[in-house]
Protein backbone atom coordinates (compact mmCIF):
# COMPACT_ATOMS: atom_id res chain seq x y z
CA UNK A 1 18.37 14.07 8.49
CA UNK A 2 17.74 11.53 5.43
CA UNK A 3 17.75 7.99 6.17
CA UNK A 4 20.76 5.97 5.99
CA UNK A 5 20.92 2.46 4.69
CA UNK A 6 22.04 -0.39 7.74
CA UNK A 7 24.70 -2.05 6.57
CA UNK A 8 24.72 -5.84 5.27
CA UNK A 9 26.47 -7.86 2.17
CA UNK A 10 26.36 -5.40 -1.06
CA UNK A 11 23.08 -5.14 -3.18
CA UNK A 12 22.79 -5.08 -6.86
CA UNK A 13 21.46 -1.90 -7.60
CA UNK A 14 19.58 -1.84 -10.68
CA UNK A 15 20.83 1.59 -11.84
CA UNK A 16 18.23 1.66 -14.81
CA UNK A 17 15.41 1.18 -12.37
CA UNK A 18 16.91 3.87 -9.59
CA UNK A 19 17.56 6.68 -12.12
CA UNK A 20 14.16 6.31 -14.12
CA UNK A 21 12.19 9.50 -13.85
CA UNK A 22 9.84 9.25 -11.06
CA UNK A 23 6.46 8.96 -13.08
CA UNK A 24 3.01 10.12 -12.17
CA UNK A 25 0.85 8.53 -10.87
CA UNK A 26 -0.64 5.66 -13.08
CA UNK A 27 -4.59 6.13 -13.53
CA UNK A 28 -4.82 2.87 -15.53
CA UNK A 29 -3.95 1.10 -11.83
CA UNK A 30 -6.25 3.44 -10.00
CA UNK A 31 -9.07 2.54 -12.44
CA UNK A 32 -8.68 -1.73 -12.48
CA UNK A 33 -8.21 -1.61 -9.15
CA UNK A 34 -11.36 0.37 -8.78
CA UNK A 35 -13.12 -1.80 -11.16
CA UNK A 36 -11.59 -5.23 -9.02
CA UNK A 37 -12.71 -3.06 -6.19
CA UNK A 38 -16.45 -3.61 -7.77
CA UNK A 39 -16.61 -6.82 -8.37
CA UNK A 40 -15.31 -7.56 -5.39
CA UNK A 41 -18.52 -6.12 -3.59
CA UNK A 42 -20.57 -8.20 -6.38
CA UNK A 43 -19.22 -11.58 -5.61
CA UNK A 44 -19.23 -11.29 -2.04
CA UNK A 45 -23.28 -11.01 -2.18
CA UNK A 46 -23.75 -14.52 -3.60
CA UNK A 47 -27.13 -14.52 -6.21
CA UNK A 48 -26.93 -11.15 -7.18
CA UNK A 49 -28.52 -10.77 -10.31
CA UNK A 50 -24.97 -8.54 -11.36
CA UNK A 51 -22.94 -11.52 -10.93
CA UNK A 52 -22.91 -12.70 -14.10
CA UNK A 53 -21.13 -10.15 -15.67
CA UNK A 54 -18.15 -10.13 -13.38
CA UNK A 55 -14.87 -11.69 -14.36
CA UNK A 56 -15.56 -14.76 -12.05
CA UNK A 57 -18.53 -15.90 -14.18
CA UNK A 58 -16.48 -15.63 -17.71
CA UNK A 59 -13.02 -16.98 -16.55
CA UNK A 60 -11.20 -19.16 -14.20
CA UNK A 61 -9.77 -16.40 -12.34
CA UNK A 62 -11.55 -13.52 -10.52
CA UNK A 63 -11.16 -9.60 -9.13
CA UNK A 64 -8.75 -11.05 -5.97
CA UNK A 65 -6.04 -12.30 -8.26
CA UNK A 66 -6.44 -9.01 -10.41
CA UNK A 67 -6.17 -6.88 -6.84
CA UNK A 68 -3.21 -8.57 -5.64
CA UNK A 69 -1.01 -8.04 -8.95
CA UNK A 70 -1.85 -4.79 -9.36
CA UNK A 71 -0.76 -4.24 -5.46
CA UNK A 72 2.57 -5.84 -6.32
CA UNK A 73 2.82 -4.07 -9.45
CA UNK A 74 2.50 -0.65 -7.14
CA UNK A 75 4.72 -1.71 -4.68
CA UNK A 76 7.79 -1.42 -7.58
CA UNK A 77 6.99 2.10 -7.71
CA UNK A 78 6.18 2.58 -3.62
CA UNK A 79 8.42 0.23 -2.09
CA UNK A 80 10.87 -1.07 -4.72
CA UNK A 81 12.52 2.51 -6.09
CA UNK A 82 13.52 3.14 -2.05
CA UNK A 83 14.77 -0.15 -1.71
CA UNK A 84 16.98 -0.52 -4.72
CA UNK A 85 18.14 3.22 -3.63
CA UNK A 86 19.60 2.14 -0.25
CA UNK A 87 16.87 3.12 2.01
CA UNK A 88 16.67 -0.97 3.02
CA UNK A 89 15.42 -0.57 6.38
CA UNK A 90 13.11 2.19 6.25
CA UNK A 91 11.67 0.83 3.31
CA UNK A 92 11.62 -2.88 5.32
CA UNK A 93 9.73 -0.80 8.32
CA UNK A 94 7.13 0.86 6.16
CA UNK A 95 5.81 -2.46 4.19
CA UNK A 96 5.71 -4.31 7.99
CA UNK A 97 3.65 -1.13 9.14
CA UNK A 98 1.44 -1.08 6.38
CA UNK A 99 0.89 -4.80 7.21
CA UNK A 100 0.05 -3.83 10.47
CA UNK A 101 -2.76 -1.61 9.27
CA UNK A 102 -4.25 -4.40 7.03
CA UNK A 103 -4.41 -6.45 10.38
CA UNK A 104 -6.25 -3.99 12.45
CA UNK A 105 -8.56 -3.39 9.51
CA UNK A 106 -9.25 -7.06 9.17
CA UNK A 107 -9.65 -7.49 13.13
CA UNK A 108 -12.30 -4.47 12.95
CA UNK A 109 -14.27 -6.37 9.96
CA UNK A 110 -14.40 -9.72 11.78
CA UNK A 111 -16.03 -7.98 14.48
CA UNK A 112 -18.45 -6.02 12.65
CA UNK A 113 -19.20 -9.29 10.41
CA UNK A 114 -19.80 -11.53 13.17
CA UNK A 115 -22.02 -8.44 15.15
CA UNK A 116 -23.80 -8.34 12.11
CA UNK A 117 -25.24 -11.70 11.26
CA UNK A 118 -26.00 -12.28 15.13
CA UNK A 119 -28.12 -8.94 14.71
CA UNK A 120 -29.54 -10.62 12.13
CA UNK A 121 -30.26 -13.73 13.48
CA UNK A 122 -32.08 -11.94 16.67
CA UNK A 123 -33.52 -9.53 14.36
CA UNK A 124 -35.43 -11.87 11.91
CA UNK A 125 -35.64 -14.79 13.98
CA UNK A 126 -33.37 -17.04 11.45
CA UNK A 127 -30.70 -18.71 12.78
CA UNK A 128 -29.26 -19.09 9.26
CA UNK A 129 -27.75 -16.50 9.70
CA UNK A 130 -25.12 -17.99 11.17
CA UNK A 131 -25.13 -21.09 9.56
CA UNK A 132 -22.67 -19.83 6.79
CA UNK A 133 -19.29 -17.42 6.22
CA UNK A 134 -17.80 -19.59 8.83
CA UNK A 135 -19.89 -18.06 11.62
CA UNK A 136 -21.54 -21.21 12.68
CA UNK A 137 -18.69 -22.32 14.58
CA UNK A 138 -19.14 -19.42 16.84
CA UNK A 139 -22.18 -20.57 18.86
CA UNK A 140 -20.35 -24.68 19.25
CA UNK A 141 -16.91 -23.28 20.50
CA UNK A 142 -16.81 -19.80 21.36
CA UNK A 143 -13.64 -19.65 23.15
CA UNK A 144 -11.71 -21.68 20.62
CA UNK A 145 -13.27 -19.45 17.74
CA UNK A 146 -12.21 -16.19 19.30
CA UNK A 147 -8.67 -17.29 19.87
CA UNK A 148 -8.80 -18.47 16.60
CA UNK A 149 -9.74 -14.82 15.23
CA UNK A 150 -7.37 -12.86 17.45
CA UNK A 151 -4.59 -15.77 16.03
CA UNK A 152 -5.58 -15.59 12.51
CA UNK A 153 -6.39 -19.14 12.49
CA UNK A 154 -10.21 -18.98 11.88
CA UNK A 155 -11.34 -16.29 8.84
CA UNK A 156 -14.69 -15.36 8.41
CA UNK A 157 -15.82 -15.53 4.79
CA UNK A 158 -15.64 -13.07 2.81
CA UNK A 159 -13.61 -10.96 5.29
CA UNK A 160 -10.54 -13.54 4.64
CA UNK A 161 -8.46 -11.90 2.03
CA UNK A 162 -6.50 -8.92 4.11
CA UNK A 163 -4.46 -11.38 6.33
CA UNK A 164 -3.47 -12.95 3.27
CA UNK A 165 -2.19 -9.43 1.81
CA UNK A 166 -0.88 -8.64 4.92
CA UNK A 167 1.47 -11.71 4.96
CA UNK A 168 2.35 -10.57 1.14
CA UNK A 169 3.50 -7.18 2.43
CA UNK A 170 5.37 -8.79 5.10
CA UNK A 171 7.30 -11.17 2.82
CA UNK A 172 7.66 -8.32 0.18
CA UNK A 173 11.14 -7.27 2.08
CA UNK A 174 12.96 -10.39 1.09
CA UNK A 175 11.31 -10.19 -2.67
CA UNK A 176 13.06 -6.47 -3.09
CA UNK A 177 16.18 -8.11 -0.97
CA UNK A 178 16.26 -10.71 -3.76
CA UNK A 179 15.91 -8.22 -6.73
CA UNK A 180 18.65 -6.40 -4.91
CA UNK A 181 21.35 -9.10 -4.49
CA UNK A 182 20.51 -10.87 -7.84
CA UNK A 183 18.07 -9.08 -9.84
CA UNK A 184 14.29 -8.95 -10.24
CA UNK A 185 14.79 -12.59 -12.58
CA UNK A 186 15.95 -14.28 -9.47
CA UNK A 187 13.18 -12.83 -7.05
CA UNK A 188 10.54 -14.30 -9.41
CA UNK A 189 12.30 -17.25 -10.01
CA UNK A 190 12.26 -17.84 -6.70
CA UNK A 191 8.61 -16.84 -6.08
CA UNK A 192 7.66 -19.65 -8.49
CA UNK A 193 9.63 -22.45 -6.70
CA UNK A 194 7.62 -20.99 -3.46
CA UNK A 195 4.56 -21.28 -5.33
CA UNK A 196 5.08 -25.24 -6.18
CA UNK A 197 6.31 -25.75 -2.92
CA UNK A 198 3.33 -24.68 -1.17
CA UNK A 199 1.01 -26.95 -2.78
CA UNK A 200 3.47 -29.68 -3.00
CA UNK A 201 4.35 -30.13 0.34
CA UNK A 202 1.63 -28.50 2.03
CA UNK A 203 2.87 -25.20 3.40
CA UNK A 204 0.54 -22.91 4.52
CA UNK A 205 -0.28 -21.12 7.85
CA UNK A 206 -2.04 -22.92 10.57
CA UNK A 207 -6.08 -22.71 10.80
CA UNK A 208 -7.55 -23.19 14.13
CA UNK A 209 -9.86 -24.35 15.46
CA UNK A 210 -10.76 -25.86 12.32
CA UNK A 211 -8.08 -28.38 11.12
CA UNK A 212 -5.89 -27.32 7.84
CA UNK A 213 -4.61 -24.21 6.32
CA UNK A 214 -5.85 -20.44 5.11
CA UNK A 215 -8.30 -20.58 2.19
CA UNK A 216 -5.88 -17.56 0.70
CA UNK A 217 -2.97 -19.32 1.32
CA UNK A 218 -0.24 -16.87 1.33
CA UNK A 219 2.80 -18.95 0.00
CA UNK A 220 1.29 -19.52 -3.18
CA UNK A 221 -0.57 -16.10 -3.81
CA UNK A 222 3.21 -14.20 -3.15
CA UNK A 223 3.42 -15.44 -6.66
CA UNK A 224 0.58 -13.63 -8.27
CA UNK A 225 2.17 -10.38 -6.02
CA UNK A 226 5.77 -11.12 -7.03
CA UNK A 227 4.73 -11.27 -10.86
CA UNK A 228 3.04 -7.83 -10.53
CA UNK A 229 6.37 -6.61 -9.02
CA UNK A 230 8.57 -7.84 -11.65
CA UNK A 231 5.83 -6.27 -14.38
CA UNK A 232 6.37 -2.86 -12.24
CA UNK A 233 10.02 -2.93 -12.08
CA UNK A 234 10.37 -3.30 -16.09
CA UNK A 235 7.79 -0.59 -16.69
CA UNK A 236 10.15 1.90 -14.76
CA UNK A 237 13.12 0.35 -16.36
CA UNK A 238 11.61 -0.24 -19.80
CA UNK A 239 8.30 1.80 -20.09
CA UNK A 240 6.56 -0.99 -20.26
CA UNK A 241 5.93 -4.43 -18.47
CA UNK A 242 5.87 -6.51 -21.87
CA UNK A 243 5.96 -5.76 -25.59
CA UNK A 244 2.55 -5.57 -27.36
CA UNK A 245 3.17 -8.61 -29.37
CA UNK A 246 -0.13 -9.75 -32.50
CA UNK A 247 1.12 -13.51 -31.31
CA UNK A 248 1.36 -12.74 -27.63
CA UNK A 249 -2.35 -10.70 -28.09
CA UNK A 250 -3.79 -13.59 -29.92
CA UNK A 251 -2.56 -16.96 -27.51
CA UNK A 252 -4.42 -14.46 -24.55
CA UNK A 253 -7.67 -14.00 -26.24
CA UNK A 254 -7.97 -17.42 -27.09
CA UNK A 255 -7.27 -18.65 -23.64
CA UNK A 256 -9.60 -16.21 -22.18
CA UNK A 257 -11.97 -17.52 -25.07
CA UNK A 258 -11.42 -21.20 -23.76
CA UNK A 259 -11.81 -20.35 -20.22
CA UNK A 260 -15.06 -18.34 -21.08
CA UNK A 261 -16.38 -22.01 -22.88
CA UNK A 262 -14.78 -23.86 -20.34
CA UNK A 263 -17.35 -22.08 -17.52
CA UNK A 264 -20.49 -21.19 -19.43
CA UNK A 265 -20.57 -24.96 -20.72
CA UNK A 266 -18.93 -26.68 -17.34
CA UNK A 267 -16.56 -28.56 -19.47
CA UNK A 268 -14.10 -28.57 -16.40
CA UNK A 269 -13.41 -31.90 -16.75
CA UNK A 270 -11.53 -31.57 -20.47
CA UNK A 271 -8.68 -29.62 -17.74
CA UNK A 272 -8.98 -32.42 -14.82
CA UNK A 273 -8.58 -35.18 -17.05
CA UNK A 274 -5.17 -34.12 -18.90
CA UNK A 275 -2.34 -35.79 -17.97
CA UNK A 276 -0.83 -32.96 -15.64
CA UNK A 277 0.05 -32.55 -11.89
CA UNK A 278 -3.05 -30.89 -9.85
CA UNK A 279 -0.99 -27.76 -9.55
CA UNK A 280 -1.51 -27.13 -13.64
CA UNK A 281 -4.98 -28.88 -14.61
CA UNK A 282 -7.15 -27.55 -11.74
CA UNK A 283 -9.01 -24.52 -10.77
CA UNK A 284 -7.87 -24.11 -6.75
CA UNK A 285 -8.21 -20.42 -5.64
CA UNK A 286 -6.68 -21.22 -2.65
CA UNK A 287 -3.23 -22.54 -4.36
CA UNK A 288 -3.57 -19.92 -7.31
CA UNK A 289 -3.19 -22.98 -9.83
CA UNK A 290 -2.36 -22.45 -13.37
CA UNK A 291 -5.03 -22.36 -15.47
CA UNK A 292 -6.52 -19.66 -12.85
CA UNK A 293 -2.97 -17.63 -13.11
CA UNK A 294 -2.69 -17.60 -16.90
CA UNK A 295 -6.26 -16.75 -16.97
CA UNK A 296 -5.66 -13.45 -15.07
CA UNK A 297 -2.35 -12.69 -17.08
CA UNK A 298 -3.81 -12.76 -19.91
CA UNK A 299 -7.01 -10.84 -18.96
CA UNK A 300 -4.83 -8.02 -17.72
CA UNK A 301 -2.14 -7.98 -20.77
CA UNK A 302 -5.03 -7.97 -23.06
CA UNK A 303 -6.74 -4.82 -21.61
CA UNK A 304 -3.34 -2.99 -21.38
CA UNK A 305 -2.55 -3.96 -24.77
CA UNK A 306 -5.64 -2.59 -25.80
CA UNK A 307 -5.32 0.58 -24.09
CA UNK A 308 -2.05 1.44 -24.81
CA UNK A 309 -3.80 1.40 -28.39
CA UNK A 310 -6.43 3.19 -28.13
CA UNK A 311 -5.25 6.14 -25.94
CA UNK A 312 -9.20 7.80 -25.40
CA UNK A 313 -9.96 4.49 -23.38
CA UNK A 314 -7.26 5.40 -20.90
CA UNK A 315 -9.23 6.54 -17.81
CA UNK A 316 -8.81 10.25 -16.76
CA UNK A 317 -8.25 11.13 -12.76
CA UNK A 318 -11.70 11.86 -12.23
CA UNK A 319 -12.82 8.69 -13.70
CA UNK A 320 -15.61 6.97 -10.99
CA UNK A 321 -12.76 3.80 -10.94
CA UNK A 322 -10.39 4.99 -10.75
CA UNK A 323 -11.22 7.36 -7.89
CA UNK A 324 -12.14 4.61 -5.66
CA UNK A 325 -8.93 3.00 -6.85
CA UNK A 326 -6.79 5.50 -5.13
CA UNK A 327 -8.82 4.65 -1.78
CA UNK A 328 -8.05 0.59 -2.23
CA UNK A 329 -8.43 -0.31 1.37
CA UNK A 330 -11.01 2.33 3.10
CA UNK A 331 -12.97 1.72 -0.41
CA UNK A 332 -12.14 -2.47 0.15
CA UNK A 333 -13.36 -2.15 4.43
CA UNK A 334 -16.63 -0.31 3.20
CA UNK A 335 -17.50 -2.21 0.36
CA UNK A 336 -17.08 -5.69 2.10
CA UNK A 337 -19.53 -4.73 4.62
CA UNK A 338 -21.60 -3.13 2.39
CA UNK A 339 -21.81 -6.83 0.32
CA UNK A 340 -22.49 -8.02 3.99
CA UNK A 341 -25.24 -5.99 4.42
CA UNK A 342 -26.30 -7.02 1.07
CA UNK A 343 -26.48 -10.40 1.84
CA UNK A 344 -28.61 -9.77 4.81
CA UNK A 345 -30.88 -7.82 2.29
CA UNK A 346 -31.38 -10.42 0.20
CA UNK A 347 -32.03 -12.92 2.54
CA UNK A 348 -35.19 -15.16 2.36
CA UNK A 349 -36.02 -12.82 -0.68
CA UNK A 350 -36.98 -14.14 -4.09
CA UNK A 351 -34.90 -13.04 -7.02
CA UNK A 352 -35.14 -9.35 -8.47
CA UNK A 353 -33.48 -7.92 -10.74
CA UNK A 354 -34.83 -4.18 -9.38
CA UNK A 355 -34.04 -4.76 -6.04
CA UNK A 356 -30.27 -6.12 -7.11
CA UNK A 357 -29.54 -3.12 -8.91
CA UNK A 358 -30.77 -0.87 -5.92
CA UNK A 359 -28.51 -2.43 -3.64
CA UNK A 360 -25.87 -2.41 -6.72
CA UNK A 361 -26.35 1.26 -7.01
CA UNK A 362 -26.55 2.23 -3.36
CA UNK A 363 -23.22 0.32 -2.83
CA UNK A 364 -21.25 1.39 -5.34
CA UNK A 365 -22.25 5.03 -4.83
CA UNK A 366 -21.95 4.92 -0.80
CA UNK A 367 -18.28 3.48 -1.69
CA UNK A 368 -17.87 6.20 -4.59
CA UNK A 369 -19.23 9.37 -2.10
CA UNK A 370 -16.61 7.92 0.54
CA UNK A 371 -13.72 7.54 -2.10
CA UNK A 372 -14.70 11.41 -3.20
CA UNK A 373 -14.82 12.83 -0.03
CA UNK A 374 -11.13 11.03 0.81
CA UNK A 375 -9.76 12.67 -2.61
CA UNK A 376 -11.20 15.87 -1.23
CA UNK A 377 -9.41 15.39 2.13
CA UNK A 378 -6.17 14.66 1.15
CA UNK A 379 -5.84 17.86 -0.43
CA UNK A 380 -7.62 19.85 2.43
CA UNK A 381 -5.35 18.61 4.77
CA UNK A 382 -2.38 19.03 2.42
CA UNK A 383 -3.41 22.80 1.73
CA UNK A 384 -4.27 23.36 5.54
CA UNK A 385 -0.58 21.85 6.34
CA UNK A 386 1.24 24.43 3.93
CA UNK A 387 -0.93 27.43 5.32
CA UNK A 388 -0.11 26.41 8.74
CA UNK A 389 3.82 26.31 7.71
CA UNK A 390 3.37 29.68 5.99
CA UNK A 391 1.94 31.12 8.82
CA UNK A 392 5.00 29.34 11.03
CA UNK A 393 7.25 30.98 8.62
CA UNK A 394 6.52 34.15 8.88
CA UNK A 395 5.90 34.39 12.44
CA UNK A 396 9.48 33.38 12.53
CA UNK A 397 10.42 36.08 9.80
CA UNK A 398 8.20 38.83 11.80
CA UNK A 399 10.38 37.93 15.33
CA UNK A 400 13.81 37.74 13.64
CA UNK A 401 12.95 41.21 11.87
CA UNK A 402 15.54 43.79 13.87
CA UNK A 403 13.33 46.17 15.93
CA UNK A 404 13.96 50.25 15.00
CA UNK A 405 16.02 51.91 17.65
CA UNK A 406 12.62 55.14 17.29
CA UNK A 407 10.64 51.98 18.55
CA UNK A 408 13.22 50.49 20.89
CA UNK A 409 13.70 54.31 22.82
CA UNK A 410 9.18 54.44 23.13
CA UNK A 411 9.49 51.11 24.31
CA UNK A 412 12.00 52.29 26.65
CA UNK A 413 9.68 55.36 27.66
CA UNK A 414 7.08 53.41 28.51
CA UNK A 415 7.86 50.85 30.57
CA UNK A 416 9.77 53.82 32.76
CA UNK A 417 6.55 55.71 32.68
């Protein structure tokens, strides 16, 4: 029976959006998420020799704010199409489940971080282990730190991003109940005032038993999510997010050309010193602030510019990104304790750039064999399921089939005999 739609005040259905063909699937997503899915495991193994050529070490912004537009930019196509159809509720249900699942992956990681570096510790006799990523606190307040984890209110680093996206995915019903009611203008319009708000006045969620909010603070990175979902909502509309514009292309490169000064000559204080509220002159990842937002807009209307131009550069299914792309958050788990291992690695260890790229290479291609093997199991599992309903089928078909009265009368024979 298909899903009905509860009933509440009338939406404003976006017809353009609900009757757009459904498209394939988008490799060009798959493949920047796979790359933000790289650097990712870079920057969380601090000193790595590969660090410099990420986008955090050439711009203001870095791979999270690329990860979390492109997951709002997929939710139009996953979540929004359903929504704007009617199916309100069961749409509502699925992005609170799949919130769910980000939670129970994070709780598994916190575990498996902390059990790591306390392995560590015993292991190699350093208590320095535990002296960073937050872990320190562990050993002064136990009690208060694991009621802090099972609350949320005390993230390890670098395991400290998926309760963030998991609040996203939460709030995402009210952003599709807002493009409903008054259109995908309002919804982002709405995000921004959020966004202002939350540095403004302070709102953010609770962190215990440390004093203050999340470092990812939620209320101002639904923003960076809401923008991606107003970019995927006017490609299925429009075919496209925003015209490829020579102006437009030119003001991004030379912003990403000024942030790219900006870091490699540590001229930060040319931003902090313009006459602007801290929200637009300053570089806080946890409020997403302006110069770090633009920066990441621009980086990712640049590269789609230039690949809608050059059609070759578009990556094909089985490109390495974007296969690990398609696996965001079993590829995201692995790969963040993969950098943790990393870090444990490189501990105590002078630099080299050998040993780097070994742990670069056996990362990435540990992640890669995983994201692989997942690509073959999907369809294994989808072919075994059809063979299975075959088989079901024509079992059916085989008892249904009337029965010969020659067979019925030997039958009969038989079972007198």
């Amino acid at each position: 029976m298909p899903m009905m739609p509860f009933p509440s005040a009338p939406i404003r259905r976006d017809s353009a959006i609900i009757a757009a063909a459904s498209p394939g699937r988008d490799h060009r997503v798959d493949f920047w998420r796979g790359v933000a899915l790289v650097m990712i495991f870079v920057n969380h193994i601090p000193g790595i020799a590969w660090e410099s050529v990420t986008s955090a070490r050439f711009g203001f912004s870095d791979a999270a704010e690329i990860f979390v537009f492109l997951a709002g930019f997929a939710s139009a196509f996953a979540y929004g199409r359903p929504f704007l159809g009617g199916l309100r509720l069961a749409t509502a249900i699925r992005a609170l489940r799949r919130s769910g699942v980000l939670l129970l992956v994070h709780y598994t990681l916190s575990i498996l971080a902390l059990g790591l570096f306390c392995w560590a510790a015993m292991a190699f006799g350093q208590g320095a282990f535990l002296q960073g990523n937050a872990f320190w606190i562990f050993l002064s307040k136990p009690m208060e730190t694991l009621v802090g984890v099972a609350t949320l209110g005390h993230q390890f680093g670098y395991v400290n991003i998926l309760p963030m996206y998991a609040v996203l995915l939460a709030l995402m019903p009210a952003h599709l109940a807002l493009t409903a009611l008054f259109g995908r203008r309002v919804m982002l319009a709405c995000a921004a005032l959020l966004w202002m708000a939350s540095r403004t006045f302070g709102i953010n969620l609770p962190a215990y038993p440390f004093e203050g909010g999340w470092f990812f603070n939620p209320f101002a990175w639904q923003f960076v999510f809401a923008i991606g979902l107003f970019c995927g909502f006017r490609v299925l509309e429009k075919g496209r997010a925003v015209a490829v514009s020579p102006l437009l292309f030119s003001a991004a490169c030379l912003y990403l050309l000024a942030a790219f000064v900006t870091v490699k000559m540590e001229a930060w204080d040319v931003w902090h010193t313009t006459p602007l509220p801290y929200l637009f002159n300053n570089f806080d990842k946890s409020a997403v602030t302006l110069p770090r937002l633009l920066h990441v807009l621009a980086l990712i209307y640049v590269a789609a510019s230039v690949m809608s131009r050059v059609p070759a550069l578009s990556p094909a299914q089985s490109n390495p990104m974007a296969v690990l792309g398609r696996h965001s958050l079993p590829i995201f788990a692995i790969g963040t304790m993969l950098s943790l291992c990393g870090q444990v690695l490189r501990h105590g260890r002078p630099d080299s750039f050998v040993f780097d790229t070994l742990i670069l290479a056996v990362g990435v291609g540990i992640m890669w064999g995983v994201a692989v093997y997942l690509d073959w199991w999907r369809v294994a599992s989808k072919d075994t399921l059809r063979s299975r309903r075959a088989a079901a089928t024509a079992g059916e078909a085989t008892r249904a089939k009337p029965v010969p009265a020659v067979a019925r009368s030997a039958r009969t024979d038989a079972a007198s005999s």
